[in-house]
Protein backbone atom coordinates (compact mmCIF):
# COMPACT_ATOMS: atom_id res chain seq x y z
CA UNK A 1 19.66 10.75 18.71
CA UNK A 2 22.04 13.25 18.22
CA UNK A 3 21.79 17.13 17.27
CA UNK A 4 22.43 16.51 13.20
CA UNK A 5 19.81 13.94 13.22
CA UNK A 6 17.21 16.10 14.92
CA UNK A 7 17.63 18.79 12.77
CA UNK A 8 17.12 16.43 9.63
CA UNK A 9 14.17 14.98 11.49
CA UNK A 10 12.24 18.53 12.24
CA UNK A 11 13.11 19.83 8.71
CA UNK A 12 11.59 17.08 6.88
CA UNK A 13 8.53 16.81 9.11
CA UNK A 14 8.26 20.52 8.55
CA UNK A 15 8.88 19.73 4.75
CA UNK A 16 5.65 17.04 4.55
CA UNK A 17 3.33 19.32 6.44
CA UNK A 18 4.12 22.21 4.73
CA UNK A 19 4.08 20.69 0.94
CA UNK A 20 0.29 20.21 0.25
CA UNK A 21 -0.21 23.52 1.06
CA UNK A 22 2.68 24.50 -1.24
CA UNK A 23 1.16 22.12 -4.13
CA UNK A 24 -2.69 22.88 -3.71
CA UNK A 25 -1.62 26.59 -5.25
CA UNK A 26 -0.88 24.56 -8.26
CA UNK A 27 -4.49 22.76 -8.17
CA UNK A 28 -5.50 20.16 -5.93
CA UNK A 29 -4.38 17.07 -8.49
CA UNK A 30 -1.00 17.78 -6.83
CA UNK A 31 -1.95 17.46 -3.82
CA UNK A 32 -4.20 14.38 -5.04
CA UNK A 33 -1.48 12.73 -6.38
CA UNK A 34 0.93 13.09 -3.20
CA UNK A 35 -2.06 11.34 -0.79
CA UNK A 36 -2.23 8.37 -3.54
CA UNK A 37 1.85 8.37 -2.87
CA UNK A 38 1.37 8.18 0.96
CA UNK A 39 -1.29 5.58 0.34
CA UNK A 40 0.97 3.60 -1.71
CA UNK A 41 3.51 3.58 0.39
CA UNK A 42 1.71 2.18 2.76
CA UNK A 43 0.73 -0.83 1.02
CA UNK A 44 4.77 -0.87 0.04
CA UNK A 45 5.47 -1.11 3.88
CA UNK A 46 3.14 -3.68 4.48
CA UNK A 47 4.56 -5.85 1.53
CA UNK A 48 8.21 -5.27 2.82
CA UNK A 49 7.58 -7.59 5.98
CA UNK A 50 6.55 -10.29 3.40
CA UNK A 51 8.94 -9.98 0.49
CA UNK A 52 11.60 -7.97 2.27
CA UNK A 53 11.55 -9.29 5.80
CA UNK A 54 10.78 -12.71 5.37
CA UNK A 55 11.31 -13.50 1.80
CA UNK A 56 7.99 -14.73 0.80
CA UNK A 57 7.40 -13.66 -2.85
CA UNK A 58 3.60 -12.32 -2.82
CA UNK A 59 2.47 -11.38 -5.94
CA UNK A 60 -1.65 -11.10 -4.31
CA UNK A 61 -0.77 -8.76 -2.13
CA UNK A 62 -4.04 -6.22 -3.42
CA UNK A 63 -6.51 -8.78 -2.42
CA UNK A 64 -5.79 -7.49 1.04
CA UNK A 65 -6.33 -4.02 -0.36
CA UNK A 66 -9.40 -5.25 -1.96
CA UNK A 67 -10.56 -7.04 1.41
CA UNK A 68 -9.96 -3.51 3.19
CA UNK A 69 -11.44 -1.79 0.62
CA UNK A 70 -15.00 -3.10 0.25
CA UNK A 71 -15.52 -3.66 4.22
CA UNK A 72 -15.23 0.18 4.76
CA UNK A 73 -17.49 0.67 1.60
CA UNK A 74 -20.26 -2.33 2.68
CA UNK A 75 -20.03 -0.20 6.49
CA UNK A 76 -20.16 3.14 5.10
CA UNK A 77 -22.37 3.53 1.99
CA UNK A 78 -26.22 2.73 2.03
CA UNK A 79 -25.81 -0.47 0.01
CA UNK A 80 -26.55 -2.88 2.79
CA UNK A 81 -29.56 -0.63 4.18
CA UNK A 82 -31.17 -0.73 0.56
CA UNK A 83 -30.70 -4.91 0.37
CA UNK A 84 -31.02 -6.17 3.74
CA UNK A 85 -34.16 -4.99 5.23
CA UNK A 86 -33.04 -6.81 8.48
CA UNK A 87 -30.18 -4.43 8.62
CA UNK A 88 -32.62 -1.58 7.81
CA UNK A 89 -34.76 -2.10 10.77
CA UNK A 90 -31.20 -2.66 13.23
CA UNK A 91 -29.27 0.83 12.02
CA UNK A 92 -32.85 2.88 10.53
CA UNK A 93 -30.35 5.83 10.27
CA UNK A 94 -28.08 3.96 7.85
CA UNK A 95 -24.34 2.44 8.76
CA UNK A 96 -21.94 5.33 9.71
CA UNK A 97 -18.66 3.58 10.79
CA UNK A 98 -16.16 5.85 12.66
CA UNK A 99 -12.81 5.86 11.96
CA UNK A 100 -12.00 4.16 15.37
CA UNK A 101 -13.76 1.27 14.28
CA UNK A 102 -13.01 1.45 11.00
CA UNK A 103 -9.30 0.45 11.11
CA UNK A 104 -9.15 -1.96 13.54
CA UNK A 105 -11.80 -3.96 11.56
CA UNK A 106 -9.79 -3.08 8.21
CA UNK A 107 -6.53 -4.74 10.23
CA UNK A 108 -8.09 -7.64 11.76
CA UNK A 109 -10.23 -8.86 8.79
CA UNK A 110 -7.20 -8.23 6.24
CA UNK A 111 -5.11 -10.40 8.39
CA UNK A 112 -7.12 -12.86 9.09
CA UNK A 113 -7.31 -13.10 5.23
CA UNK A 114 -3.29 -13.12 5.35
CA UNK A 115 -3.57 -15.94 7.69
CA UNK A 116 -5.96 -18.35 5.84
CA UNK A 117 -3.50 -17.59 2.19
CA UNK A 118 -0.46 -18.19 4.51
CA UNK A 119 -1.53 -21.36 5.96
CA UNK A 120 -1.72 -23.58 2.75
CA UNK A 121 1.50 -22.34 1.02
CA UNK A 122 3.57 -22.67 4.24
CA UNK A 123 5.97 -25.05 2.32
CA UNK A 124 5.95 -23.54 -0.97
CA UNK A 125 8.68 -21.40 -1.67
CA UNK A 126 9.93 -19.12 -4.87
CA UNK A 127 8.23 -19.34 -7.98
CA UNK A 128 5.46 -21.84 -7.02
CA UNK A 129 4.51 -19.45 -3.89
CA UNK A 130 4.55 -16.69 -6.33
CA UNK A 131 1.55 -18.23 -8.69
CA UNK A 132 -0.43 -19.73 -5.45
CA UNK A 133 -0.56 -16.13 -4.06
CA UNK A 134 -0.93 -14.44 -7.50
CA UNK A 135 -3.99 -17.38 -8.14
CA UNK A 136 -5.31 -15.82 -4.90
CA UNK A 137 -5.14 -12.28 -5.54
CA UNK A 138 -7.44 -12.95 -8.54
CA UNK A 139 -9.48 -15.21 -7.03
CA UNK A 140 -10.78 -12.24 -4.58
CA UNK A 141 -11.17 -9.79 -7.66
CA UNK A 142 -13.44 -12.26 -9.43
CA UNK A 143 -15.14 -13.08 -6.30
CA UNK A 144 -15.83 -9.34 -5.76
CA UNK A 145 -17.05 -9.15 -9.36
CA UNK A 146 -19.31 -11.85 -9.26
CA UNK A 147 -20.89 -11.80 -5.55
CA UNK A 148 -23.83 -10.09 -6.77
CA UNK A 149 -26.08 -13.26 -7.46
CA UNK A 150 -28.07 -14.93 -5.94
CA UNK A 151 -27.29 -12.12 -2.72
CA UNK A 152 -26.16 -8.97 -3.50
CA UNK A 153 -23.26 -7.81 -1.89
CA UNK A 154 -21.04 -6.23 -3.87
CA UNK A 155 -22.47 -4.93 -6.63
CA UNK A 156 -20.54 -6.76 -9.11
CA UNK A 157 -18.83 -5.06 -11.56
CA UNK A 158 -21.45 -1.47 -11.01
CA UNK A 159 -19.12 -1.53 -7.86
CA UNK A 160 -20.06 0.39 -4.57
CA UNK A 161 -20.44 4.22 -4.57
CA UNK A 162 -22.20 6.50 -2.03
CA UNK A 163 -19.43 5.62 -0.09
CA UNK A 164 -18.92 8.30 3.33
CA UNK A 165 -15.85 10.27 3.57
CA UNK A 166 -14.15 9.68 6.73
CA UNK A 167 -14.84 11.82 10.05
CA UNK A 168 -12.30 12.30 12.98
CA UNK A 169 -13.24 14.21 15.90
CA UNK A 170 -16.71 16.00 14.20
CA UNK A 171 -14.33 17.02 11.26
CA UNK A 172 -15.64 15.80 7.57
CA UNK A 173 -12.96 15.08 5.07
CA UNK A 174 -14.99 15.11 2.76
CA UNK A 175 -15.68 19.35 3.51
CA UNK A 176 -13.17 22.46 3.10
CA UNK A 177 -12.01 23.18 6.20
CA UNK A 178 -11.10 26.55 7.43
CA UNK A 179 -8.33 27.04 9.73
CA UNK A 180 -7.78 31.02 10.35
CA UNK A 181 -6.97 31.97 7.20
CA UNK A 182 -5.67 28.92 5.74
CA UNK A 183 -8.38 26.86 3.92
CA UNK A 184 -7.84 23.14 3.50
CA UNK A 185 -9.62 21.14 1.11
CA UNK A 186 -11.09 17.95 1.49
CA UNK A 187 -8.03 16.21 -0.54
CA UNK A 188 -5.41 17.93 1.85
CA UNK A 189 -6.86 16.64 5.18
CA UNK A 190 -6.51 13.12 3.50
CA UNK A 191 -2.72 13.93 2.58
CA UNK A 192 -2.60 14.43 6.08
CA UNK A 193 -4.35 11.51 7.64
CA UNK A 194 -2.42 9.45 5.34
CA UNK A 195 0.70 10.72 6.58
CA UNK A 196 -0.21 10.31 9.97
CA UNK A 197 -1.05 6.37 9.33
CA UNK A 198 2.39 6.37 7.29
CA UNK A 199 4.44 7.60 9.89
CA UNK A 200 2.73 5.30 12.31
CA UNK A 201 3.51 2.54 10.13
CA UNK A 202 7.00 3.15 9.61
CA UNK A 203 7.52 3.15 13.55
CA UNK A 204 5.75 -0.12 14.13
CA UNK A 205 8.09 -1.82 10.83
CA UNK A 206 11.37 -0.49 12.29
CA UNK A 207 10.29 -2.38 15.37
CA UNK A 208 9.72 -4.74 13.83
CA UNK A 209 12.61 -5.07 12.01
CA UNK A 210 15.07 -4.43 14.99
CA UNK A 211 13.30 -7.10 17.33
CA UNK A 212 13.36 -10.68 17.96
CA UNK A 213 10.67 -10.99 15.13
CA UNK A 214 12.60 -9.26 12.57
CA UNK A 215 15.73 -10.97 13.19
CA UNK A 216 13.60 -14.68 12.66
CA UNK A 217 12.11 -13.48 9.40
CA UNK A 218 15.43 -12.12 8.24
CA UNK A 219 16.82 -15.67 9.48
CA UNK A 220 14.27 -17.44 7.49
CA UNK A 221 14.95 -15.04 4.25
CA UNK A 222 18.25 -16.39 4.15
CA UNK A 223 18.06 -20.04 4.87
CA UNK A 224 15.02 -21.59 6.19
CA UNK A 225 16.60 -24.74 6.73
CA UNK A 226 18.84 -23.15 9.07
CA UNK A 227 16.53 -20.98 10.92
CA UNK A 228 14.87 -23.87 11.89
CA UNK A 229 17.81 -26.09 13.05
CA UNK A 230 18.05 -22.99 15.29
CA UNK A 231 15.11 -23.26 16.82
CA UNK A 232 12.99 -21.00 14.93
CA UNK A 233 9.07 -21.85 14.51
CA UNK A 234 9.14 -21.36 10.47
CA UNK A 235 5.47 -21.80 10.51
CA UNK A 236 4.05 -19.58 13.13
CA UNK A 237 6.91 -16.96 11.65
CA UNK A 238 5.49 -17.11 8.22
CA UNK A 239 1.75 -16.78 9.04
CA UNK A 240 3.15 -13.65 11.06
CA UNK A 241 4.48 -12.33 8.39
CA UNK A 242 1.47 -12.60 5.98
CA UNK A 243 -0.99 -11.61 8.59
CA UNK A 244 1.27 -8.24 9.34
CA UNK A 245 1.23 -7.54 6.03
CA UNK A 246 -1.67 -8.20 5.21
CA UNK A 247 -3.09 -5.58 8.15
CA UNK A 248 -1.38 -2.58 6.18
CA UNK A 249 -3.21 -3.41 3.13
CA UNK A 250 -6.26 -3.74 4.77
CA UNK A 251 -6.15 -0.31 6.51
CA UNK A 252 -4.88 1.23 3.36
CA UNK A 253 -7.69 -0.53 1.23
CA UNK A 254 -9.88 0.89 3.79
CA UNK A 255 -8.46 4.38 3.16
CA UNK A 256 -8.39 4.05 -0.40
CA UNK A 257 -12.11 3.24 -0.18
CA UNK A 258 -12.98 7.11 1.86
CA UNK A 259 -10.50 8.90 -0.32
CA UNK A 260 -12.53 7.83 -3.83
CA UNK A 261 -15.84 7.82 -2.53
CA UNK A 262 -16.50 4.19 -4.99
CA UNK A 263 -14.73 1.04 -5.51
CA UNK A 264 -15.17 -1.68 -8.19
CA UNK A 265 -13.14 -5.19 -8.96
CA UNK A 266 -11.18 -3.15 -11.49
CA UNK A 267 -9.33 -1.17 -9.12
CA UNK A 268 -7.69 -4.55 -7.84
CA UNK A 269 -6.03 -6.07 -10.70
CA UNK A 270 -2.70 -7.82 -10.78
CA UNK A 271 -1.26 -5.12 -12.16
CA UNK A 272 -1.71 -3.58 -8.83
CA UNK A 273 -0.08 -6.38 -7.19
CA UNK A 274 2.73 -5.79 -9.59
CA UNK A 275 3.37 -2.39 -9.32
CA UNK A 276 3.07 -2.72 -5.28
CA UNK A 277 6.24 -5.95 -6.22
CA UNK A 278 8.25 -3.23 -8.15
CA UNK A 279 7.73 -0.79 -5.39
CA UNK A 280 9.75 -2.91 -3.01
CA UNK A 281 11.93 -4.03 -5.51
CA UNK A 282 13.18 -1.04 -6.95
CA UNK A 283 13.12 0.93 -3.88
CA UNK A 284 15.28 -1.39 -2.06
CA UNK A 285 14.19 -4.57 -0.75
CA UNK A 286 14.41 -5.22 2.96
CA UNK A 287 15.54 -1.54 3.69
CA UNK A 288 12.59 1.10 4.62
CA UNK A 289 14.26 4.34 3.18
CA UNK A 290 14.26 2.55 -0.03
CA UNK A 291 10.91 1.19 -0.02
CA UNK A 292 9.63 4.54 0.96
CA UNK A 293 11.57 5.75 -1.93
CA UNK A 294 10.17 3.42 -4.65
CA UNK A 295 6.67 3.71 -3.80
CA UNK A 296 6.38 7.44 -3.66
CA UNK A 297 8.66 7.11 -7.37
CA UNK A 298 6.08 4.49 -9.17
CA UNK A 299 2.98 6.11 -7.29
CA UNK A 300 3.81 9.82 -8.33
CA UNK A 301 5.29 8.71 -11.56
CA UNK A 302 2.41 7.48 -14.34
CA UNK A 303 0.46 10.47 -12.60
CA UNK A 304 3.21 12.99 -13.31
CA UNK A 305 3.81 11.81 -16.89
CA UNK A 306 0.47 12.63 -17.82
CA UNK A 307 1.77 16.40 -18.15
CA UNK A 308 4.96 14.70 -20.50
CA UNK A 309 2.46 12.38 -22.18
CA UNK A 310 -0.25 14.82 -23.36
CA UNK A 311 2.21 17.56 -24.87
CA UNK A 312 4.42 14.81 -26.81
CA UNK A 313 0.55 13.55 -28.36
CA UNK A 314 0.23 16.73 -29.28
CA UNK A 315 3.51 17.58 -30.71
CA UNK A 316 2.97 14.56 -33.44
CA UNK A 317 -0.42 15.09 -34.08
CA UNK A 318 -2.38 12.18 -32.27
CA UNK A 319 -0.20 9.71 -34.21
CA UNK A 320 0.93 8.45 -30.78
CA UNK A 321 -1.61 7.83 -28.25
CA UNK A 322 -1.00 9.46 -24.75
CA UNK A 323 -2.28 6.53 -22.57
CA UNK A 324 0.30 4.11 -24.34
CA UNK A 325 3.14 6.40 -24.66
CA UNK A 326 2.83 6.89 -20.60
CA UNK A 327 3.20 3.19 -20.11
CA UNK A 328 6.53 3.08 -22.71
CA UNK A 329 7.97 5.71 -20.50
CA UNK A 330 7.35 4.21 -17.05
CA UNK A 331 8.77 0.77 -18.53
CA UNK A 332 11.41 2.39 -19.39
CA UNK A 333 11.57 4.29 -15.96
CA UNK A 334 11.75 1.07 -14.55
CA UNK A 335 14.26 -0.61 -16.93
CA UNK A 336 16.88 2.07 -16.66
CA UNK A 337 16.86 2.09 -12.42
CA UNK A 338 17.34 -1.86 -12.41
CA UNK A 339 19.81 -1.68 -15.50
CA UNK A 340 22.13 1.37 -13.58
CA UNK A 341 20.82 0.05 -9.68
CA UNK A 342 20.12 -3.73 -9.63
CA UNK A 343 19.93 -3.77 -5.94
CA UNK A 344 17.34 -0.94 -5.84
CA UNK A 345 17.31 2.60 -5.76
CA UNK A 346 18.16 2.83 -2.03
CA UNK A 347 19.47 -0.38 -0.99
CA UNK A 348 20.24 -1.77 2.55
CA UNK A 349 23.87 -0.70 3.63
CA UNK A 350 23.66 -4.66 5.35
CA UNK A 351 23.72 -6.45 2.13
CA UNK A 352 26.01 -6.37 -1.21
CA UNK A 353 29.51 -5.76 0.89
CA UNK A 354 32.40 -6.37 -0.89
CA UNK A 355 34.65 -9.37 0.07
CA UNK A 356 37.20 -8.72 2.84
CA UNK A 357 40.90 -7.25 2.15
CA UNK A 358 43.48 -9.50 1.81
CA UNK A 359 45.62 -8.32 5.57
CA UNK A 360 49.20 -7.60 3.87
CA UNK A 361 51.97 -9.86 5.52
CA UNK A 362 54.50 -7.99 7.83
């Protein structure tokens, strides 16, 4: 790494630990609405190895959110306690999952669901992958919805609430703490575990991407057919991809879960799964600058244009409704970046090269 590159790196570390603190003297929904951006981005990154990497068009990708989601709020809230008096009489001082725990079981059960989605639709490809994965991504909302008879598990539609913040070595996130004479509140030491988990996660996909793995995906993206006169194992490469993707949205479902204190089915629609698709898209498919780009765009984006929204309702008297005219502009937010930048906002420098020059004849 050379000098120019370590200078970028320090300032914009600097720049990320330094910015809730800048935006929490403007009220903590800044600072709320730059942790959801980290979170998103996570679930961008994990959505890259399927759609980017491998070129497996997932449009269920927030059942693994969902999945994530509701085990940290089943191991962290008192709803099991107050059904299961067998549970009751094992943990009499109520189910307190550390964070240690917490996201290795978030990983491993989120990809295990990845695994059992990949297996069937291992020869579906394009459009017919798209609905099987989409039909599955619903299929865990309703199921979440509806797994409150004849055993009640998730509350149904009421949802789960009660839900404990996280704790890392004694310290509460979900308590202001003071550091000298810097106070940080309970929505800023989530920006910053979120970041940590980001940055982590952006390591482990440029690994990824750059190793033997990667390169097979990226094979298979391109021409399946070939990658497997090559020698490639298609099969075991595809399940890898959805259960590696399907571990970020677990541990970001799990995050998602401590940050709001209650989940319900309706945080997990397919228009989750859709934005999450336009993340990737938009940002730059396959390349992580990009993706990190798009997600942090759409995530800070409908929040943001509630300050443009509200003012313009005002301005014509209610005759245009605030929550409507924010979805008009973020459609067309989105319209105008694919319209001027088809290939995303940050595209990989790999793909879209121009054809070769003609060499000129001597």
């Amino acid at each position: 790494m050379n000098t120019n590159k370590i200078v970028i790196f320090l300032v914009a570390a600097v720049a990320l630990l330094a910015l809730p603190l800048f935006a929490q003297s403007f009220g903590q929904g800044w600072v709320r609405i730059l942790a959801l951006a980290l979170l998103y981005v996570l679930l961008a990154l994990g959505l890259n190895i399927v759609v980017g990497y491998a070129g497996l068009l997932d449009l269920g990708f927030v059942a693994f959110y969902a999945v994530g989601a509701y085990m940290y709020a089943l191991l962290a809230s008192p709803h099991l306690i107050e059904n299961f008096p067998w549970i009751k009489a094992a943990f009499p001082n109520g189910l307190h999952t550390p964070i240690w725990l917490v996201i290795p079981l978030a990983a491993g059960l989120a990809a295990t669901a990845g695994v059992l989605l990949g297996t069937p639709v291992l020869k579906l490809r394009g459009d017919y992958l798209a609905i099987v994965t989409l039909g599955f991504g619903e299929i865990i909302r309703v199921f979440m919805n509806n797994l409150e008879h004849p055993v009640n598990i998730t509350n149904g539609p009421r949802g789960l609430d009660r839900i404990d913040p996280m704790s890392l070595f004694g310290v509460s996130f979900g308590k202001t703490l003071q550091i000298g004479g810097i106070q940080l509140p309970s929505v800023t030491l989530y920006y910053y575990l979120f970041l940590a988990l980001v940055v982590a996660s952006v390591i482990i996909c440029h690994r990824l991407e750059t190793s033997r793995i990667g390169r097979a995906w990226m094979a298979i993206r391109e021409d399946e057919i070939a990658a497997k006169a090559m020698g490639i194992n298609t099969r075991n490469m595809k399940l890898l991809a959805f259960g590696m993707g399907a571990t970020f949205g677990g541990v970001s479902g799990s995050m998602f879960a401590a940050f709001q204190g209650f989940v319900s089915p309706e945080s997990f629609s397919l228009m989750e799964s859709v934005m999450i698709v336009a993340m990737v898209v938009l940002g730059g498919i396959g390349y992580l600058p990009g993706v990190i780009l798009g997600a942090v765009l759409l995530a800070a984006l409908p929040e943001v244009l509630r300050y443009v929204a509200g003012p313009l309702q005002h301005a014509t008297d209610g005759r245009l409704d605030a929550s409507i005219l924010r979805q008009l502009l973020i459609a067309l937010a989105m319209i105008s970046i694919m319209l001027l930048r088809p290939r995303g906002l940050w595209p990989s420098p790999e793909h879209g090269k121009g054809a070769p020059k003609a060499v000129p004849a001597r």
